[in-house]
C-alpha atoms as a PDB file:
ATOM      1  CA  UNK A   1      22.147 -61.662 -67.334  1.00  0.00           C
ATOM      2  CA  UNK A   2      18.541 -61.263 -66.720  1.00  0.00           C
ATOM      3  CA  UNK A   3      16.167 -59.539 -68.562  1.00  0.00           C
ATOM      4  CA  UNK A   4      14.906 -55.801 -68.561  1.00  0.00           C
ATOM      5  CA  UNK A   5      11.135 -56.389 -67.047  1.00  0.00           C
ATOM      6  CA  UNK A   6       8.815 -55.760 -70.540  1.00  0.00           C
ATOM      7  CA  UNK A   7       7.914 -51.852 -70.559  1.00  0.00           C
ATOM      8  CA  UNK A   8       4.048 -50.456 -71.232  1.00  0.00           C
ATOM      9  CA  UNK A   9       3.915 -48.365 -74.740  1.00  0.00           C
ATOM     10  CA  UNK A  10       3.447 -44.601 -73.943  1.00  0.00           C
ATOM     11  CA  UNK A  11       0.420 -43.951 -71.554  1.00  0.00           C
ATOM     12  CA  UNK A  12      -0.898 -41.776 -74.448  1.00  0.00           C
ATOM     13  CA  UNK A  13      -1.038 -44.582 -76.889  1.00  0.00           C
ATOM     14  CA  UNK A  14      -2.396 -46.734 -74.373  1.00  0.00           C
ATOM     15  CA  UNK A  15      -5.542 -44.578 -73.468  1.00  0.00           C
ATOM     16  CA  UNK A  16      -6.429 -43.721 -77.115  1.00  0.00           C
ATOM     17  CA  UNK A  17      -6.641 -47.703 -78.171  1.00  0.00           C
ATOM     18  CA  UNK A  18      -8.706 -47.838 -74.940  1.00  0.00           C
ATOM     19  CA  UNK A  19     -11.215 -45.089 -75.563  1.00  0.00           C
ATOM     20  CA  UNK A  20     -11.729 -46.878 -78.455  1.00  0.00           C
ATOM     21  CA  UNK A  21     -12.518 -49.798 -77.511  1.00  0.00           C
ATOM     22  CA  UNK A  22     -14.827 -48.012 -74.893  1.00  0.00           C
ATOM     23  CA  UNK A  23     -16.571 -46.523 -77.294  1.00  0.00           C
ATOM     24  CA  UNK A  24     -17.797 -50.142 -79.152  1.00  0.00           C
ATOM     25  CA  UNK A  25     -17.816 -51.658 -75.990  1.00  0.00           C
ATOM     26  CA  UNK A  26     -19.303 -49.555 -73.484  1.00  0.00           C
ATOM     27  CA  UNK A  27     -22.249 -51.331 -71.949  1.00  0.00           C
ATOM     28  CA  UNK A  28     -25.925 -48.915 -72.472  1.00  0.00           C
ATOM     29  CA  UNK A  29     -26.437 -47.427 -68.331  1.00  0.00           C
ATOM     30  CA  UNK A  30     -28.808 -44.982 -67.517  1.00  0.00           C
ATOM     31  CA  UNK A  31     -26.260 -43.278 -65.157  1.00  0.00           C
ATOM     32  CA  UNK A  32     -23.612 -42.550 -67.974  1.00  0.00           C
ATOM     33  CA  UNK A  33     -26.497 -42.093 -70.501  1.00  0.00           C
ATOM     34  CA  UNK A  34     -26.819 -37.983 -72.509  1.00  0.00           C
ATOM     35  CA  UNK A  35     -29.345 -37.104 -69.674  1.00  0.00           C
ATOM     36  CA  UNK A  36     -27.799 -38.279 -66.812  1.00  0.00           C
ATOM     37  CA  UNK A  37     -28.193 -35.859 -63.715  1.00  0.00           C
ATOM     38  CA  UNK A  38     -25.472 -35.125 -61.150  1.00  0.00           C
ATOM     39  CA  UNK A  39     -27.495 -36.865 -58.375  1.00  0.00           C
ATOM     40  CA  UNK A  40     -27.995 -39.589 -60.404  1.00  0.00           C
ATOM     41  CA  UNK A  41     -24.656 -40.012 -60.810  1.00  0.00           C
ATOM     42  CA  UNK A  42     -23.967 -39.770 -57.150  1.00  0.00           C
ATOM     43  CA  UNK A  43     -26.800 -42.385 -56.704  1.00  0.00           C
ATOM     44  CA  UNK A  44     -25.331 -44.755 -59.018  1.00  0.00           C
ATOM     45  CA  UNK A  45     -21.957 -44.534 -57.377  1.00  0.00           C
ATOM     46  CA  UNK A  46     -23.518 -45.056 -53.662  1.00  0.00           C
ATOM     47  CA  UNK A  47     -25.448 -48.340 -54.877  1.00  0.00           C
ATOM     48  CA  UNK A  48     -22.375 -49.480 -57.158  1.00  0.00           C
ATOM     49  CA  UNK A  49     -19.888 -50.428 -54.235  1.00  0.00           C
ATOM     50  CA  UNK A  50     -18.968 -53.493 -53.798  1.00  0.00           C
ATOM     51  CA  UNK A  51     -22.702 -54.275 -55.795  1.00  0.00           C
ATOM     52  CA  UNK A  52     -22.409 -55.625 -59.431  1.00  0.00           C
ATOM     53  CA  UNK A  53     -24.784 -53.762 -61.705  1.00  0.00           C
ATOM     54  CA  UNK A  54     -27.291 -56.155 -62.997  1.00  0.00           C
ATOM     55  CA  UNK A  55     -28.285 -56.069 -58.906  1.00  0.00           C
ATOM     56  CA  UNK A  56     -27.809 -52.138 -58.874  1.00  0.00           C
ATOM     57  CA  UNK A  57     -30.368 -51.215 -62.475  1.00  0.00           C
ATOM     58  CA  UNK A  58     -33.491 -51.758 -61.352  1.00  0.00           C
ATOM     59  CA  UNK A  59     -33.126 -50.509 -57.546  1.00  0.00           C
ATOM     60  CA  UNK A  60     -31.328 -47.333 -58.949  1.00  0.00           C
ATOM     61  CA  UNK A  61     -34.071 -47.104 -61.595  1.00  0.00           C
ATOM     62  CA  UNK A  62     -36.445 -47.104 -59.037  1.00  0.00           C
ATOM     63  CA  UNK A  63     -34.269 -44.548 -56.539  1.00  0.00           C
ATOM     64  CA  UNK A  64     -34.722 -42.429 -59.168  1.00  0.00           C
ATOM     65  CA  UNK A  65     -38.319 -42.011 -60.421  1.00  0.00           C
ATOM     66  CA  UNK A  66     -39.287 -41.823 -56.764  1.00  0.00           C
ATOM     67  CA  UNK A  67     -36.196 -39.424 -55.930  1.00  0.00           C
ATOM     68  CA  UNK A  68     -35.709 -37.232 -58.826  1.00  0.00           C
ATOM     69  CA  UNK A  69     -33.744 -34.721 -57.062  1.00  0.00           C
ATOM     70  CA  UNK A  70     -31.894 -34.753 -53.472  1.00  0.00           C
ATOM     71  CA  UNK A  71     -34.673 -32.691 -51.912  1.00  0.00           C
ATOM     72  CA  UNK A  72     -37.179 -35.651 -52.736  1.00  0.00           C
ATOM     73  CA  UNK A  73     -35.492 -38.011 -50.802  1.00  0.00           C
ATOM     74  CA  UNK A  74     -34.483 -35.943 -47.575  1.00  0.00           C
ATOM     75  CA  UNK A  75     -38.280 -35.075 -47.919  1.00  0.00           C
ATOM     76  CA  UNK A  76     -39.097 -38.557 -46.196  1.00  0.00           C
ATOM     77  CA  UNK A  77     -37.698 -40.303 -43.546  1.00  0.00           C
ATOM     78  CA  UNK A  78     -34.373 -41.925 -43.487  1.00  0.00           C
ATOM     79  CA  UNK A  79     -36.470 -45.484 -42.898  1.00  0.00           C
ATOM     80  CA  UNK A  80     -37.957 -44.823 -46.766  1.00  0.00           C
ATOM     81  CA  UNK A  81     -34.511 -45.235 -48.064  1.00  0.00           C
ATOM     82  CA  UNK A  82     -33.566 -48.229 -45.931  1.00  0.00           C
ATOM     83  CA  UNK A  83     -36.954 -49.809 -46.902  1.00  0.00           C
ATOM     84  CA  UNK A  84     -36.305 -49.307 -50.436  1.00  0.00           C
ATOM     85  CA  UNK A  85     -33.157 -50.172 -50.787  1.00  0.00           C
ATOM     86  CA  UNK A  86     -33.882 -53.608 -51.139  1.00  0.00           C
ATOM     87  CA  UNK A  87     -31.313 -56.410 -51.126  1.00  0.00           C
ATOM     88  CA  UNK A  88     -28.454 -54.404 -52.999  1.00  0.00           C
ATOM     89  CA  UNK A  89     -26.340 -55.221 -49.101  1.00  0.00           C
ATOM     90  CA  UNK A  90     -25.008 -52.791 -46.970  1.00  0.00           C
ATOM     91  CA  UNK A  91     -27.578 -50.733 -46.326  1.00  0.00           C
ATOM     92  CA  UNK A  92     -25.990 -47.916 -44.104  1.00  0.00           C
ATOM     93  CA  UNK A  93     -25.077 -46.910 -47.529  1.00  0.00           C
ATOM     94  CA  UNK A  94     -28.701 -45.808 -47.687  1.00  0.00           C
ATOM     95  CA  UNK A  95     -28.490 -44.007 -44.698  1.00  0.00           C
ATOM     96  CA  UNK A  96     -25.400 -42.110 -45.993  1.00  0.00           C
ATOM     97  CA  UNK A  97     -27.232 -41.170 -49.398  1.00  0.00           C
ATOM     98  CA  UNK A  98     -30.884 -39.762 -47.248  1.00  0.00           C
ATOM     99  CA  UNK A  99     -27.807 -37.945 -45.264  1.00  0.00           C
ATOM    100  CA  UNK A 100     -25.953 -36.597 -48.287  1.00  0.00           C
ATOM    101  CA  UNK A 101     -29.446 -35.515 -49.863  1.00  0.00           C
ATOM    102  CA  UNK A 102     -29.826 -33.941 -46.361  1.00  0.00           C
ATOM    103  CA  UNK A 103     -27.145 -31.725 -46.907  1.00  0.00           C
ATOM    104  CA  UNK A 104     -27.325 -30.894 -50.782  1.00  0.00           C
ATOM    105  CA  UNK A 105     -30.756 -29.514 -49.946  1.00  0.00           C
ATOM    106  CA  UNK A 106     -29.603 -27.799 -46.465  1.00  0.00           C
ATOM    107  CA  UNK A 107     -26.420 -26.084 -47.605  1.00  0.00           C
ATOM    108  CA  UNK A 108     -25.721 -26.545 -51.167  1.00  0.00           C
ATOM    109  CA  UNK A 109     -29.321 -25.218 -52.478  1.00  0.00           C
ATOM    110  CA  UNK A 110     -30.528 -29.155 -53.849  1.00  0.00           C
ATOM    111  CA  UNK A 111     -27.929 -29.168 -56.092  1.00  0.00           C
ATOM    112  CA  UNK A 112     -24.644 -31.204 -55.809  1.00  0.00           C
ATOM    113  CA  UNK A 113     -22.035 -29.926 -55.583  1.00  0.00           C
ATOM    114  CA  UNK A 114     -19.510 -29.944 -58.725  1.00  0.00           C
ATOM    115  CA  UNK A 115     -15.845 -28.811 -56.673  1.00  0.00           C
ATOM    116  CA  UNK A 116     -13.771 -32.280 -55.086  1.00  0.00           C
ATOM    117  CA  UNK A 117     -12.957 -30.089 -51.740  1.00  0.00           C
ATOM    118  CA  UNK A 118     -17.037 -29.774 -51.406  1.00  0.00           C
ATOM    119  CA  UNK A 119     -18.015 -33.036 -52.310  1.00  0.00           C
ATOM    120  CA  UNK A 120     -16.024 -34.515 -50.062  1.00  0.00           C
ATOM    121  CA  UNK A 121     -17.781 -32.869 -46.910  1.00  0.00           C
ATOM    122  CA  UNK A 122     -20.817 -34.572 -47.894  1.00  0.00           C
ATOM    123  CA  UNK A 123     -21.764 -37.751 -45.607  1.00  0.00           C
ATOM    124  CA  UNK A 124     -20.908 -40.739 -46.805  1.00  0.00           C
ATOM    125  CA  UNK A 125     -18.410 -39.322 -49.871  1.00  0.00           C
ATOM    126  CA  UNK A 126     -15.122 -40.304 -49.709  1.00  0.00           C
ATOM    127  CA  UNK A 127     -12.072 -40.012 -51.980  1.00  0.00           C
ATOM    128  CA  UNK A 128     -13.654 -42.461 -54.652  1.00  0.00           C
ATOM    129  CA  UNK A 129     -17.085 -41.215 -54.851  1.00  0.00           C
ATOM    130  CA  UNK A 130     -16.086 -37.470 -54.892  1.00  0.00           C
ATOM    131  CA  UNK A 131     -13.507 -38.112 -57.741  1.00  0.00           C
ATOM    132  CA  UNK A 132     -16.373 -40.399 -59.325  1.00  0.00           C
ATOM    133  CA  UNK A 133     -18.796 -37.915 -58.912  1.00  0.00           C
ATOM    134  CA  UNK A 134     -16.559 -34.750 -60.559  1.00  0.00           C
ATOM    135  CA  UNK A 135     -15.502 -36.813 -63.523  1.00  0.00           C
ATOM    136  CA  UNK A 136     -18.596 -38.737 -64.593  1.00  0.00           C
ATOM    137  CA  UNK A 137     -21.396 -35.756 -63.614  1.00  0.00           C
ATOM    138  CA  UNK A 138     -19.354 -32.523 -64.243  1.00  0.00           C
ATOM    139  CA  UNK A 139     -16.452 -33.257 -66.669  1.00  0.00           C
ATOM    140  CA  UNK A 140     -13.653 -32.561 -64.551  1.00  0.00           C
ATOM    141  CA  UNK A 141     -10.579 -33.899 -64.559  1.00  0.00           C
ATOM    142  CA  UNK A 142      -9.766 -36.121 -61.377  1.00  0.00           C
ATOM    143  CA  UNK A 143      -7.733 -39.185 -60.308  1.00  0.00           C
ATOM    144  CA  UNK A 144     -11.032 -42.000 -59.938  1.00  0.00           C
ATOM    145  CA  UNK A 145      -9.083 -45.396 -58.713  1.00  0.00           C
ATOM    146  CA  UNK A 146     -11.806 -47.590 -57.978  1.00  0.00           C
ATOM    147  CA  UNK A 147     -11.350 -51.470 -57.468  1.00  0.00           C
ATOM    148  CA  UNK A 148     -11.331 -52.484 -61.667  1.00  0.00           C
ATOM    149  CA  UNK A 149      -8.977 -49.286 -62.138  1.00  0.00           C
ATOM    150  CA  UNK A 150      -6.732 -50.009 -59.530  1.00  0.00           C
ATOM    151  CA  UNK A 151      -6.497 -53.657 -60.909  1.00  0.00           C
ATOM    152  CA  UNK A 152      -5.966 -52.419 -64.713  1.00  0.00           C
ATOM    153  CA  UNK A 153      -2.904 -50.118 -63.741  1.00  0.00           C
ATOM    154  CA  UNK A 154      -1.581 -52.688 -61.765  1.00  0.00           C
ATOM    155  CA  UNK A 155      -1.312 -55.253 -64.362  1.00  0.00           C
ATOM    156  CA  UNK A 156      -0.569 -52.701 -67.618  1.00  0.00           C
ATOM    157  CA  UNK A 157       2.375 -50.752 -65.670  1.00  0.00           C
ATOM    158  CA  UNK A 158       3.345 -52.359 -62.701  1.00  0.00           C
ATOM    159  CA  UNK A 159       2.919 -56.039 -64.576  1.00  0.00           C
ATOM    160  CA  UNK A 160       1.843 -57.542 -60.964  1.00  0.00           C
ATOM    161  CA  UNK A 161      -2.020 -59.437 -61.029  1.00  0.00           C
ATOM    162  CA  UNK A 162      -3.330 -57.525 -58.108  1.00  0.00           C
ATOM    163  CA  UNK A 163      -2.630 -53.645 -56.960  1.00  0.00           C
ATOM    164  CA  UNK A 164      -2.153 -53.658 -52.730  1.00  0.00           C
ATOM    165  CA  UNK A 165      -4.421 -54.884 -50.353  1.00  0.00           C
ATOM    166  CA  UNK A 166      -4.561 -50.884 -49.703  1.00  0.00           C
ATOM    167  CA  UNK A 167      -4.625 -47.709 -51.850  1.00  0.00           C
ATOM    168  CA  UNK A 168      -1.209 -45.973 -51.266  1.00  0.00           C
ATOM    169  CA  UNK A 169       0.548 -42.805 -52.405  1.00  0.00           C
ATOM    170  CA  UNK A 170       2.606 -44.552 -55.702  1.00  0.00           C
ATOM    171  CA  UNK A 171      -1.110 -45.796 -56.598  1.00  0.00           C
ATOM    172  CA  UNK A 172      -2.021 -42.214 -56.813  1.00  0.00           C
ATOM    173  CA  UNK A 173       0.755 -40.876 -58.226  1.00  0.00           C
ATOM    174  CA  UNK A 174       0.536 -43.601 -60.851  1.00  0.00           C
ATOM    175  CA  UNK A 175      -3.201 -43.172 -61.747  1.00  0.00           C
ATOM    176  CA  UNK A 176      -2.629 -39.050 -61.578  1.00  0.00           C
ATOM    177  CA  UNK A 177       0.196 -39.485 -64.714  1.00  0.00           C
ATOM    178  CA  UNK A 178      -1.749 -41.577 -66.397  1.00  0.00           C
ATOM    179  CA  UNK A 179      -4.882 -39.555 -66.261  1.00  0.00           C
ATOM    180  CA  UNK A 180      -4.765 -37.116 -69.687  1.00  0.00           C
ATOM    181  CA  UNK A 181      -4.486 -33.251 -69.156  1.00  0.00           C
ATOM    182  CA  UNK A 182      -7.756 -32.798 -70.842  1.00  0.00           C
ATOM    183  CA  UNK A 183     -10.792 -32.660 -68.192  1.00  0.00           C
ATOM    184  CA  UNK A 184     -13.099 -34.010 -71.343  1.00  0.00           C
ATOM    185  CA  UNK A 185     -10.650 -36.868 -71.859  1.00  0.00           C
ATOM    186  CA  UNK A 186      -9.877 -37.646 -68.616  1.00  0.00           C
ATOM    187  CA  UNK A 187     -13.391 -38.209 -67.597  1.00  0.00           C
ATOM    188  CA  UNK A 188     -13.693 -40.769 -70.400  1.00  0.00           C
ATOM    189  CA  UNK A 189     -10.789 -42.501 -69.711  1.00  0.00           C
ATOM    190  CA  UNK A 190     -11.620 -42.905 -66.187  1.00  0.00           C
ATOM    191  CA  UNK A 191     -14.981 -44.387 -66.935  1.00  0.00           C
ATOM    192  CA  UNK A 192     -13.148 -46.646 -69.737  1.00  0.00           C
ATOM    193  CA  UNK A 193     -10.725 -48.127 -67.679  1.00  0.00           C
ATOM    194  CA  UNK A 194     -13.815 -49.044 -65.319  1.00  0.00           C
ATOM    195  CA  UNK A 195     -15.230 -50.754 -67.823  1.00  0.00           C
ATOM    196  CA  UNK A 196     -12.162 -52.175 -69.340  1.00  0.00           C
ATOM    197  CA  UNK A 197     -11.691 -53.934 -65.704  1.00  0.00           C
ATOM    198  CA  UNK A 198     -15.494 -54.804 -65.253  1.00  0.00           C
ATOM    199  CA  UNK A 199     -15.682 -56.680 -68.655  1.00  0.00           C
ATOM    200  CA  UNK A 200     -12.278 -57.749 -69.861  1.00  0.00           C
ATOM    201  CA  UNK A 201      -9.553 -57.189 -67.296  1.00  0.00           C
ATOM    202  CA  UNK A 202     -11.385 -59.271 -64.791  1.00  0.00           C
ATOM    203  CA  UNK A 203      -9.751 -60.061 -61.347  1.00  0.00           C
ATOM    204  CA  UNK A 204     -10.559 -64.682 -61.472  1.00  0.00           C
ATOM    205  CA  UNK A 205     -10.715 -64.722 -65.604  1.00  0.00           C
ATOM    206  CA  UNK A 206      -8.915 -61.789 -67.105  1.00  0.00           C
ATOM    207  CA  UNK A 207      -9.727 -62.079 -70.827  1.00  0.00           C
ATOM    208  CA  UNK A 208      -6.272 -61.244 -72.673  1.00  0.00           C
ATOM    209  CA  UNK A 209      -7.010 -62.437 -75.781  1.00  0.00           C
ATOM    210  CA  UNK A 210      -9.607 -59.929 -76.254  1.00  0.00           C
ATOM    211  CA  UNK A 211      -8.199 -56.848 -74.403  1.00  0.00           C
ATOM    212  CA  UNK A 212      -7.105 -53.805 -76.664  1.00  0.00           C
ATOM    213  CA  UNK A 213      -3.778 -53.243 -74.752  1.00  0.00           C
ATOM    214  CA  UNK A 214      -2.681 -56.633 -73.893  1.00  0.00           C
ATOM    215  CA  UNK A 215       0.534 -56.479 -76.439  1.00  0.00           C
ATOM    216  CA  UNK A 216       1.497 -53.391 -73.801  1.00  0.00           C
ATOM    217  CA  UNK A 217       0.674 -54.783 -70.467  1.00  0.00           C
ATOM    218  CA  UNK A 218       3.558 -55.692 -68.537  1.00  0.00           C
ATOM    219  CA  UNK A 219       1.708 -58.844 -66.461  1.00  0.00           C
ATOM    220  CA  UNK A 220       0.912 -60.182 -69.809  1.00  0.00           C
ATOM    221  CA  UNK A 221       4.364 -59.886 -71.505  1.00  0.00           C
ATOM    222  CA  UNK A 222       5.924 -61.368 -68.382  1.00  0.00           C
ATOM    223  CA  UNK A 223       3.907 -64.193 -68.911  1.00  0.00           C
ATOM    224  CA  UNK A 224       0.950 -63.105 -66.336  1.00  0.00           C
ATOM    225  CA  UNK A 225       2.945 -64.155 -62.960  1.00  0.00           C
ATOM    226  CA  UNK A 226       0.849 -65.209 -60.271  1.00  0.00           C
ATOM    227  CA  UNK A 227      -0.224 -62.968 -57.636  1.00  0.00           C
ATOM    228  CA  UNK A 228       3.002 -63.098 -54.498  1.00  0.00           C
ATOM    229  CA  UNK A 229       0.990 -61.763 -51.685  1.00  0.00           C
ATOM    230  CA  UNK A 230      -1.663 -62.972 -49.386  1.00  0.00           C
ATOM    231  CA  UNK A 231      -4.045 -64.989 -50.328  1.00  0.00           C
ATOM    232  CA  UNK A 232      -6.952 -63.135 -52.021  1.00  0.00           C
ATOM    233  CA  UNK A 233     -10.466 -64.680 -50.322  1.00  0.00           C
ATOM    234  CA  UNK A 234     -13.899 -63.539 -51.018  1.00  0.00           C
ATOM    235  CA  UNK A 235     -16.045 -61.715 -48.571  1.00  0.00           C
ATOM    236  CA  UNK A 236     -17.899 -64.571 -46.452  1.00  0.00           C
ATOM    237  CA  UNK A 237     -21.606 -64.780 -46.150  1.00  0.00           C
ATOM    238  CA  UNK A 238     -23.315 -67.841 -44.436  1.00  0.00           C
ATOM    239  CA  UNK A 239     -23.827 -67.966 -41.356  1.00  0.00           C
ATOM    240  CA  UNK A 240     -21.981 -64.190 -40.794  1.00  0.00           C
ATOM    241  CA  UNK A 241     -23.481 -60.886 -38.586  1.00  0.00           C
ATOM    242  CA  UNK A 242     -24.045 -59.461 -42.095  1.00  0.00           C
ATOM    243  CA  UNK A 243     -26.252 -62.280 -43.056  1.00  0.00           C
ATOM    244  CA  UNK A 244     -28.521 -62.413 -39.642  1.00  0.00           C
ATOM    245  CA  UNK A 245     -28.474 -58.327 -39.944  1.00  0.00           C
ATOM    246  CA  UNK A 246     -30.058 -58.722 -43.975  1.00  0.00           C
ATOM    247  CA  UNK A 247     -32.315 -61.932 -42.446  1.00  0.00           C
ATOM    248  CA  UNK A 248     -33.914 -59.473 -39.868  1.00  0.00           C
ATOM    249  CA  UNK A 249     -33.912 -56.075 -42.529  1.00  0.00           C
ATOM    250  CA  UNK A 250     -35.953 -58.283 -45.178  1.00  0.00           C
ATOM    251  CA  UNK A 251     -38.326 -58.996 -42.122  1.00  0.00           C
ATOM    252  CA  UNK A 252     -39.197 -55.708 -41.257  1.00  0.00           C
ATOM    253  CA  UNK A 253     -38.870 -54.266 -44.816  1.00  0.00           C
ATOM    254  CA  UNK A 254     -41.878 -56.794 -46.125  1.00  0.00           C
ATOM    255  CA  UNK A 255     -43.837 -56.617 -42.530  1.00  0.00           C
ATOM    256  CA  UNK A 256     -46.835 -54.307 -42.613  1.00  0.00           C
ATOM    257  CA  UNK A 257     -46.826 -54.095 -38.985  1.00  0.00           C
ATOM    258  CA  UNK A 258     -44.241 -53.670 -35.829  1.00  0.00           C
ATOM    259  CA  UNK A 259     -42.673 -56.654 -34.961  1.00  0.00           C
ATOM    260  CA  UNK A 260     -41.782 -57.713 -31.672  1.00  0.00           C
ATOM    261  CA  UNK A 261     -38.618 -58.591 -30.444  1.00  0.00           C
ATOM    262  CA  UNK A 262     -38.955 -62.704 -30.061  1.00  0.00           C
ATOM    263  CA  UNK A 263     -40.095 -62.527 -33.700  1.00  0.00           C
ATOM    264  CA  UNK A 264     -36.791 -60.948 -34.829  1.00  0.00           C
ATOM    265  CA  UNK A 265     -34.827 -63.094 -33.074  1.00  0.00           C
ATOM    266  CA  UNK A 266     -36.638 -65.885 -34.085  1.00  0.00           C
ATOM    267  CA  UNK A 267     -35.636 -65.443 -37.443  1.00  0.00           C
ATOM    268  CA  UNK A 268     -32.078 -66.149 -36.484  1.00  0.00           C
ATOM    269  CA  UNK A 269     -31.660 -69.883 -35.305  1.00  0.00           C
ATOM    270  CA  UNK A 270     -28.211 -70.880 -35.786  1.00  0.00           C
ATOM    271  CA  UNK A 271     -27.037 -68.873 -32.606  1.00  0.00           C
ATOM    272  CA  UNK A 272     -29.278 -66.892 -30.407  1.00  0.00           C
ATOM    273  CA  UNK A 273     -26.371 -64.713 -29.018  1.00  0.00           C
ATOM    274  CA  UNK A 274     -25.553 -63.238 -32.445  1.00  0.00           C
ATOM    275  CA  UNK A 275     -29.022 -62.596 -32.763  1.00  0.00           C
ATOM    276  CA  UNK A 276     -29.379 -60.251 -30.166  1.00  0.00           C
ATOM    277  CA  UNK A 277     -26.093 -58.492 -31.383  1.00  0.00           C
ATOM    278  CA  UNK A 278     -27.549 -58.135 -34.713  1.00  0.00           C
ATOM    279  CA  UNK A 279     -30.713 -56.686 -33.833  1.00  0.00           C
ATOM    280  CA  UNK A 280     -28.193 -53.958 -31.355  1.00  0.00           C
ATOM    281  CA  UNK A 281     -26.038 -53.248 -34.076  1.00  0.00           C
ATOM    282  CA  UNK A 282     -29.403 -52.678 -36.347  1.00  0.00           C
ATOM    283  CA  UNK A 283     -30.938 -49.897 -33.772  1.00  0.00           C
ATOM    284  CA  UNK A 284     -27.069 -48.727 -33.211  1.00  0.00           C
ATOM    285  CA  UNK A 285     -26.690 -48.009 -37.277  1.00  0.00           C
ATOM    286  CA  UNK A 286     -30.202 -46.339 -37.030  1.00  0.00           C
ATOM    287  CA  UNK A 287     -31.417 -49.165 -39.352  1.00  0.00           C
ATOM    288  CA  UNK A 288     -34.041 -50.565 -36.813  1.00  0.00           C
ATOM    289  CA  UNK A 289     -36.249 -48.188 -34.286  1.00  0.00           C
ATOM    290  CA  UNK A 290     -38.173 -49.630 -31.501  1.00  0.00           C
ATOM    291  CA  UNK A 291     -40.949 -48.784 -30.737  1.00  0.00           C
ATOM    292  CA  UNK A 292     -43.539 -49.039 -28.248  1.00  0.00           C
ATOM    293  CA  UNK A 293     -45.582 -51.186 -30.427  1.00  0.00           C
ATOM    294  CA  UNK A 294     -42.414 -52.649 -31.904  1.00  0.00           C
ATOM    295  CA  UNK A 295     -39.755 -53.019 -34.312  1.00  0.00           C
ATOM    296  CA  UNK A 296     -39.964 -50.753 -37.495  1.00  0.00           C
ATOM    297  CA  UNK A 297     -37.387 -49.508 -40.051  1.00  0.00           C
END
């Protein structure tokens, strides 16, 4: 007769041994720091996907002193953001924040919003980064399931390596019972179990031996199975549209002129067709404006 799978401890007991640890562990970040601002927050949470944040610090550091408050930044032109925004990748993102700032100052009087329903109608804020946003700036209790939290529920109650290649409905429900009644509480947890996945739970070295929880995890007392669905792969780089697109961006970020057309696509010599769809896609994305003298940010 087979075995029962191994259950988790109570969720309860779970989260206190991990706000512990959170609180000895918790790396020093200006965005979770006493005088953290709601914008700031938002900021941080913009630059932070898919961007690890030793690259993140000093551009958000930066954001920051420059843009203290949302009607700073949708004081300049969108092309100030892009410009400094640096090599953190995708920088639509940057478009998205001058947008959101747009907005906070337009309709919502240069402050952010604190309410999930509101956040959400800024551009660029999605079901993450409004939940994010709620818990970390204003307290509030809400259901944040970002990549490392996804990845810790998946191995402490579902005992499986990896969560879906998708968020779905049980992953909610899941996160939304584990997530403690009290808004104070919650909001810690949530930012714990980020960091519990950032710096222990990883996703190619998870470090068992030195997690809080492992005795209740249910991928660790099975033995930590191997991951049954499809191959994971990381994001490609060389030689991609996302590549040639940052090539040309760097160009015109560092260039203190307009540059022409032949220059840009100069810059790309492995294959002059996806050249010229890179620059398209730049001026589509509102990235890249030409000009009559040439190509600017």
């Amino acid at each position: 007769m087979d075995e029962p799978p191994p259950q988790p401890a109570d969720p309860d007991l779970v989260v206190d041994i991990v706000l512990h640890w959170y609180t000895e562990h918790r790396r020093d970040l200006p965005w979770r720091s006493a005088e953290r601002t709601p914008w700031g927050v938002l900021v941080s949470e913009v630059m932070l996907q898919q961007t690890p944040v030793v690259r993140v610090l000093p551009v958000w550091l930066e954001w920051m002193a420059r843009w203290p408050e949302p009607a700073d930044l949708a004081s300049d032109p969108s092309s100030s953001a892009v410009a400094a925004w640096g090599r953190l990748g995708y920088p639509r993102r940057a478009l998205r924040l001058h947008a959101a700032a747009t907005a906070i100052a337009t309709d919502h009087e240069g402050r952010v919003p604190p309410d999930l329903a509101t956040l959400r109608t800024l551009p660029g804020v999605g079901e993450y980064t409004a939940a994010a946003v709620a818990s970390f700036a204003f307290g509030q209790r809400a259901v944040v399931l970002d990549t490392n939290v996804r990845r810790v529920l998946a191995r402490l109650a579902g005992g499986v390596e990896f969560p879906a290649d998708h968020l779905t409905r049980a992953e909610r429900d899941l996160a939304a019972a584990w997530t403690p009644d009290d808004p104070r509480v919650a909001s810690t947890w949530a930012v714990a179990a980020m960091e519990l996945g950032a710096l222990v739970c990883t996703a190619k070295a998870p470090a068992c031996d030195r997690c809080p929880v492992s005795s209740s995890c249910r991928w660790f007392l099975a033995g930590r199975p191997a991951h049954q669905g499809k191959p994971r792969r990381g994001q490609a780089w060389h030689g991609t549209d996302r590549q040639c697109r940052g090539v040309m961006l760097a160009e015109l970020r560092e260039s203190p002129r307009p540059l022409g057309t032949d220059e840009l696509l100069a810059l790309w010599t492995r294959d002059a067709d996806q050249a010229r769809r890179c620059l398209d896609s730049l001026a589509a994305d509102g990235l890249a404006r030409r000009g009559v003298d040439g190509w600017t940010l």
